[in-house]
Protein backbone atom coordinates (compact mmCIF):
# COMPACT_ATOMS: atom_id res chain seq x y z
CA UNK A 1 37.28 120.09 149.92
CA UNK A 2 35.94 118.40 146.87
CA UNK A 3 37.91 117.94 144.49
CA UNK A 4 36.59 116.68 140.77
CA UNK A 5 38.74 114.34 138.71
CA UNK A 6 40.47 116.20 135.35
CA UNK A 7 40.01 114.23 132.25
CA UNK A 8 43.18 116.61 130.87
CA UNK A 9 45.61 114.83 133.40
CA UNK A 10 43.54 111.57 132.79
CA UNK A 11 42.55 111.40 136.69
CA UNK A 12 40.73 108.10 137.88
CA UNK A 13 41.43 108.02 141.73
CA UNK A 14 42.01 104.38 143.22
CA UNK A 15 40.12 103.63 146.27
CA UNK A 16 40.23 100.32 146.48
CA UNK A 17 42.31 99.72 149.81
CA UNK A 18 43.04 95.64 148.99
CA UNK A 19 44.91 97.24 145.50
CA UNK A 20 46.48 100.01 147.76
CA UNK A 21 47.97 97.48 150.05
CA UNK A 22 49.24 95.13 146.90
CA UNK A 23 51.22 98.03 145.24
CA UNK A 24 52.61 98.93 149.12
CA UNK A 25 53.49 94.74 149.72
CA UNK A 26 55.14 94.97 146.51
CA UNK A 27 57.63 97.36 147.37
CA UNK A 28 61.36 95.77 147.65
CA UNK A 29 62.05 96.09 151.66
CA UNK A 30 65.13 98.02 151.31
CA UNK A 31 66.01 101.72 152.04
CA UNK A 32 65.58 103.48 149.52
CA UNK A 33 63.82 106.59 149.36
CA UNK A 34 60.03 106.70 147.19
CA UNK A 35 59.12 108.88 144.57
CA UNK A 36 55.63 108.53 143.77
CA UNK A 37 54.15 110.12 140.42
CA UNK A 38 50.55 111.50 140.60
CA UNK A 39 49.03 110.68 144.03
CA UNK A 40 46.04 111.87 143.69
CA UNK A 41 43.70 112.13 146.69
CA UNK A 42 46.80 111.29 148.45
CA UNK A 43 45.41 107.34 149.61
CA UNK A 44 48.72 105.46 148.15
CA UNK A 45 50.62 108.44 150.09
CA UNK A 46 49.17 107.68 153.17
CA UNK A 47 50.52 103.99 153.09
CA UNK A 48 53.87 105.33 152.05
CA UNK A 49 54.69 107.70 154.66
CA UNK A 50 54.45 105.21 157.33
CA UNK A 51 57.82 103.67 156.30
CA UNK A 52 59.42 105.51 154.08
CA UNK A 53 60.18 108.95 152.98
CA UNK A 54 58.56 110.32 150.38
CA UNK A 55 58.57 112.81 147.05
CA UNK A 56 55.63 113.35 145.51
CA UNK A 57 55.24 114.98 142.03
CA UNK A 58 51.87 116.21 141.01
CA UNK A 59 51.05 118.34 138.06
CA UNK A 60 47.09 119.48 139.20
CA UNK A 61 47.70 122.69 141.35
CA UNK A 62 44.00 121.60 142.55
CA UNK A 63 45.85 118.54 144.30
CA UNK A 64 48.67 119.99 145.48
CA UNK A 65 46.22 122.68 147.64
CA UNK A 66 44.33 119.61 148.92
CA UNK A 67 47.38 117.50 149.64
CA UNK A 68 48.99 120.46 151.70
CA UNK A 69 46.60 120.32 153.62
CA UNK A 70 45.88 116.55 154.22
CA UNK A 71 49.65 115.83 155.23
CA UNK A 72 50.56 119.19 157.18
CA UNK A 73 51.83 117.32 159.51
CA UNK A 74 53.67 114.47 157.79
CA UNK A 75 55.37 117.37 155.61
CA UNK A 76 56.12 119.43 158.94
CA UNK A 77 57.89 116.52 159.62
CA UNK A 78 59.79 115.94 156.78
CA UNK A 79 58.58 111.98 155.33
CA UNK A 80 56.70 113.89 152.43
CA UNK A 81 57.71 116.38 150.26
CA UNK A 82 55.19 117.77 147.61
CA UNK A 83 56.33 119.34 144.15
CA UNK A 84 53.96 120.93 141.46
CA UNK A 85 55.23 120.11 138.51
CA UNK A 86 55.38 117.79 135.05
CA UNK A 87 57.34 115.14 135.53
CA UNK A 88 58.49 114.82 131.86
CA UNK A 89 59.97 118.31 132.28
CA UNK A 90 61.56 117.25 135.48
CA UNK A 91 63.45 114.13 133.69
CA UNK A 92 64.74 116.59 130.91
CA UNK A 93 66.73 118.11 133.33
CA UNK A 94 67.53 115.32 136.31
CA UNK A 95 67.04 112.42 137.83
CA UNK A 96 63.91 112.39 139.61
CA UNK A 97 65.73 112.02 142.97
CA UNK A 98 69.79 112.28 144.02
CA UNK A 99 70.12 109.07 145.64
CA UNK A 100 68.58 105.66 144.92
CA UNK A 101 65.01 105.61 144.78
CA UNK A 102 61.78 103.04 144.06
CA UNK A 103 59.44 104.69 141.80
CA UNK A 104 55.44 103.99 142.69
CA UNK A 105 52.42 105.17 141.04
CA UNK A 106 49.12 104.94 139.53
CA UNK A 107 50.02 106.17 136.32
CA UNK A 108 47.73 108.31 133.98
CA UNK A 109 46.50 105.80 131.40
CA UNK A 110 48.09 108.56 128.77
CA UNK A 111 51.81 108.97 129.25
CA UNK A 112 52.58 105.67 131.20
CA UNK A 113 54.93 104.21 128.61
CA UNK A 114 56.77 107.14 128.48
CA UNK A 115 57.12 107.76 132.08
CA UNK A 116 58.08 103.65 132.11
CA UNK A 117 60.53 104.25 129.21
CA UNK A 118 62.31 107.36 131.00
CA UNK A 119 62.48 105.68 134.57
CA UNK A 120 64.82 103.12 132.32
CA UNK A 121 66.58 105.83 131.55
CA UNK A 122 66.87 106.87 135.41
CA UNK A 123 70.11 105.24 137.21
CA UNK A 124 68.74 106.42 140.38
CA UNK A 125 65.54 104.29 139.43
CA UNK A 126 66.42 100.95 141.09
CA UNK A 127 62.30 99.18 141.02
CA UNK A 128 59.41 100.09 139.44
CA UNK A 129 55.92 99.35 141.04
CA UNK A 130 53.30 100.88 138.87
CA UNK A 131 49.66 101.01 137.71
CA UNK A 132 48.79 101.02 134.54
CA UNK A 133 46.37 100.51 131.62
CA UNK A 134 46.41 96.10 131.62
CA UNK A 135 47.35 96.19 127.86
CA UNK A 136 49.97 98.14 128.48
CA UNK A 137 51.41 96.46 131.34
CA UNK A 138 51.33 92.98 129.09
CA UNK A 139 53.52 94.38 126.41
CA UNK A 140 56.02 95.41 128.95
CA UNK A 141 55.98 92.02 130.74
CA UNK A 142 55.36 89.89 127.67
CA UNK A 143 57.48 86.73 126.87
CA UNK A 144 58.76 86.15 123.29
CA UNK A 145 56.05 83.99 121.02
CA UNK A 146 53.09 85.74 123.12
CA UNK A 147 51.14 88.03 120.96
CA UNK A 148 51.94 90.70 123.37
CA UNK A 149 55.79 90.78 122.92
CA UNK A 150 56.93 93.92 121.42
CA UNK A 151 59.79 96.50 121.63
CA UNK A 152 58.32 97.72 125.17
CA UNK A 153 59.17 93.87 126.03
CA UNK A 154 62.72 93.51 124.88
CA UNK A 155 63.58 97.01 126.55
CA UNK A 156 62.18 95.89 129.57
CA UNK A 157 64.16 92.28 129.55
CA UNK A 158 67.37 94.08 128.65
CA UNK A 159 66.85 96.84 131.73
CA UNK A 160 65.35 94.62 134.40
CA UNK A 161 66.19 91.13 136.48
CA UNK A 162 62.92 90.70 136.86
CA UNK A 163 59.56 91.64 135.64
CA UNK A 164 55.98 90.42 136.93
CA UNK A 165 52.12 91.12 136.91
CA UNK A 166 51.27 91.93 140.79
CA UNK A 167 47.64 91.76 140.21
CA UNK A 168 44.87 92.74 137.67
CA UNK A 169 42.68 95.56 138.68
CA UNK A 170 38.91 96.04 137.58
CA UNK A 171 37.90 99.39 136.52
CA UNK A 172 35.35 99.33 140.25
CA UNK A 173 38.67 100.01 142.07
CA UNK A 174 38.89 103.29 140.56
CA UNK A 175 36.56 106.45 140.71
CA UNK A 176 35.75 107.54 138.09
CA UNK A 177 35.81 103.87 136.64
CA UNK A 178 37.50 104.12 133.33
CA UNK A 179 36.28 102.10 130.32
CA UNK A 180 39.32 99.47 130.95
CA UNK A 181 40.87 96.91 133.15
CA UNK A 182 44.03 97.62 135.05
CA UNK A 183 47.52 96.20 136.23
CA UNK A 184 49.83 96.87 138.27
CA UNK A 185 53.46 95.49 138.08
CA UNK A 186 56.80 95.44 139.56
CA UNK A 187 60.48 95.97 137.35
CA UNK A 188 63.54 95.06 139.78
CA UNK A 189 66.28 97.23 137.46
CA UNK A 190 69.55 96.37 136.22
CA UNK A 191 71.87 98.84 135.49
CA UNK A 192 72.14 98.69 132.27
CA UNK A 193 71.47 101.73 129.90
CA UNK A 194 69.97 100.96 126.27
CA UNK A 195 71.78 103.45 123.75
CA UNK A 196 69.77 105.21 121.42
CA UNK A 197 70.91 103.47 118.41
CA UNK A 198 69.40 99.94 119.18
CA UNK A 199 66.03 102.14 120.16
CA UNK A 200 65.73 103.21 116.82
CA UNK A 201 66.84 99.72 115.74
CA UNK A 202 63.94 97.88 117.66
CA UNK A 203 61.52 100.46 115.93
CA UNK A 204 62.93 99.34 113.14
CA UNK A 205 62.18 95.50 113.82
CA UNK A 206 59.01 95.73 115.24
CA UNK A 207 57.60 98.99 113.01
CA UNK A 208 54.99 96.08 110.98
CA UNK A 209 54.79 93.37 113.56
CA UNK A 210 52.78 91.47 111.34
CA UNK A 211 55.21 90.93 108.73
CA UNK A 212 58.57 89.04 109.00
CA UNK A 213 61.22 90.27 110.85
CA UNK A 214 63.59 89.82 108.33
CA UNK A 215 61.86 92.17 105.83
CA UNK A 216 61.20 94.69 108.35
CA UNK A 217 65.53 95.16 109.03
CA UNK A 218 66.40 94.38 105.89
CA UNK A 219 64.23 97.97 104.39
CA UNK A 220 66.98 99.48 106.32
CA UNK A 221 69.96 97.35 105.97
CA UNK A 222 71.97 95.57 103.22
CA UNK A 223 70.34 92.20 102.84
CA UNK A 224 72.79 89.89 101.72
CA UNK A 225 74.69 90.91 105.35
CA UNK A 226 71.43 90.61 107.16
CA UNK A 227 70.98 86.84 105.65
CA UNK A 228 74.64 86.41 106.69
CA UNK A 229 73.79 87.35 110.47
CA UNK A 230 70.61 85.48 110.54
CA UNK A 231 72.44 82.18 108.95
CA UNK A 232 74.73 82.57 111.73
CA UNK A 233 72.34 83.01 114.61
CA UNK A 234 70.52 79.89 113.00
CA UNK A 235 67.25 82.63 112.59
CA UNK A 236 65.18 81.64 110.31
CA UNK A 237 63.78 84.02 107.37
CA UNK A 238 60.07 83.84 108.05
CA UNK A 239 59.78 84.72 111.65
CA UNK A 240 57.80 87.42 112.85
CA UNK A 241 59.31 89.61 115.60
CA UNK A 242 57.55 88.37 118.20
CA UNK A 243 59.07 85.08 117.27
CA UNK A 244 62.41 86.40 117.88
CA UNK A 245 63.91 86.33 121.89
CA UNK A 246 65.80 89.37 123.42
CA UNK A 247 68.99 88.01 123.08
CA UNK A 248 68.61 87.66 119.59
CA UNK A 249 67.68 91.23 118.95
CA UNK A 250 70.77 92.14 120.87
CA UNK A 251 73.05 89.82 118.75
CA UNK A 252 71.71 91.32 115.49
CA UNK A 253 72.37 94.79 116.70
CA UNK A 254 75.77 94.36 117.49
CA UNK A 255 76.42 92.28 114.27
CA UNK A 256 74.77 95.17 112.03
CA UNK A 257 76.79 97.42 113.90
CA UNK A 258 80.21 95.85 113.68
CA UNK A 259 79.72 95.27 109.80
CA UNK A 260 78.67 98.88 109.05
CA UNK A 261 80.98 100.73 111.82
C-alpha cells in the first residue's frame, strides 16, 4: 500500500534510522507509558513497541488503514493502540492519557508550538521528546541574551528541569524533504502549571521584541509602579526582553499583580 504524503496535515515521513534511534535513546528509562503524536508510516512506532506500550494518535484515516495493518499483531497484543483523531480536540476534553506518560513525536512543522504549549498544560505529560521545525525548537530551548529567547523560552524554563537540543536534523532525513532543517529535543517537566494571567502577561512583554521591555509593560500598566518594580529588581530601563532572565519575568508578574490585586 502506497501511501502519498498530505501537505494538509504537513506530512514529511522520517526515514532516517540514525534520527529514529536518537529520539528512542532519548527517552527517560522509566515506566511510563508513550503517547506518540502523528506516526506516520509507523517507523518511530516500530522502535517504541519493543519496550513500551504505546498510544498512537493520528488524524489521516489513510494512515490509520495502513497502520492497522502493519501492527496487527502488536495491537492483537495490546503494546499499541491506534486512535483517529485531532489531537487538539482530544486535549479540549482530557489529558492525552490517564496515567503518567512521555510524549514522542515528529511533529507537523504547523501546529508544533501549540501541541508543545498544551503538553505544558498536560500533568500527565512528565518528558517531552519531539521533532520539530530547528527554529522552533531554539526559541523553546533558548537562554536569556540569545537572539532566540522569547516567551516560548521563559514558559519552557518555568515548566521544565531541563531542556536540551538532542540533535539537528537535515531536511535528507525526511521524505518528502521539506525546505528546512530540523531538531529534535527533550523537556524533563516540572509540575508546575503557568496560569493564564502571566500568559497574557509574557505576550505582553515580548509583543515588540525589538523595543525595550520596559515600554512594552508599561502600554499596559501604570508606569510610575512599573519604574518602582524595576528599581527594585535593579532592571534597568533600556533592556530588551530578551535581556531580561525568567526569574525576572516571574518577579515582575507577581509585583504587578500584588500592586493592582
Amino acid at each position: 500500500m502506497k501511501i502519498k504524503p498530505k501537505k494538509r496535515f504537513g506530512q514529511n515521513f522520517l526515514k532516517d534510522r540514525s534520527v529514529l534511534d536518537k529520539i528512542a535513546e532519548a527517552i527517560p528509562n522509566d515506566d511510563h507509558h508513550i503517547v506518540e503524536i502523528g506516526p506516520g508510516l509507523g517507523d518511530l512506532t516500530e522502535i517504541l513497541v519493543k519496550d513500551r506500550f504505546v498510544t498512537a494518535f493520528e488524524i489521516d484515516y489513510e494512515l490509520i488503514t495502513y497502520l492497522n495493518n502493519r501492527f496487527h499483531e502488536v495491537i492483537k497484543n495490546k503494546r499499541l493502540t491506534l486512535n483517529q483523531s485531532d489531537i487538539l480536540k482530544i486535549w479540549d476534553k482530557a489529558s492525552l492519557h490517564d496515567k503518567s506518560y512521555n510524549l514522542v513525536a515528529n511533529l507537523p512543522y504547523y501546529i508544533a508550538t501549540n501541541i508543545l504549549l498544551r503538553a505544558f498544560d498536560d500533568k500527565n505529560c512528565k518528558n517531552i521528546i519531539v521533532m520539530t521545525q530547528k527554529e522552533v525548537a531554539l526559541k523553546f530551548v533558548a537562554k536569556v541574551n540569545q537572539k532566540q529567547f522569547c516567551a516560548l523560552s521563559v514558559f519552557c524554563d518555568l515548566v521544565s528541569t531541563s531542556k536540551t537540543i538532542v540533535t539537528i536534523v537535515p531536511s535528507s532525513a525526511f521524505k518528502p524533504a521539506p525546505k528546512v532543517e530540523s531538531a529534535v529535543i527533550s523537556i524533563e517537566k516540572n509540575s508546575l502549571k503557568i496560569d493564564d494571567e502571566f500568559k497574557t502577561f509574557l505576550k505582553i512583554c515580548f509583543k515588540a521584541p525589538r523595543k525595550k521591555l520596559f515600554k512594552n509593560i508599561a502600554d499596559s500598566y501604570d508606569k510610575v509602579t512599573l519604574n518602582d518594580i524595576f528599581d527594585k529588581l535593579k532592571i534597568n530601563n533600556d533592556k530588551r526582553p530578551h535581556e531580561v532572565d525568567t526569574e525576572q519575568y516571574s518577579q515582575i508578574y507577581r509585583d504587578l499583580k500584588e500592586k493592582y490585586e
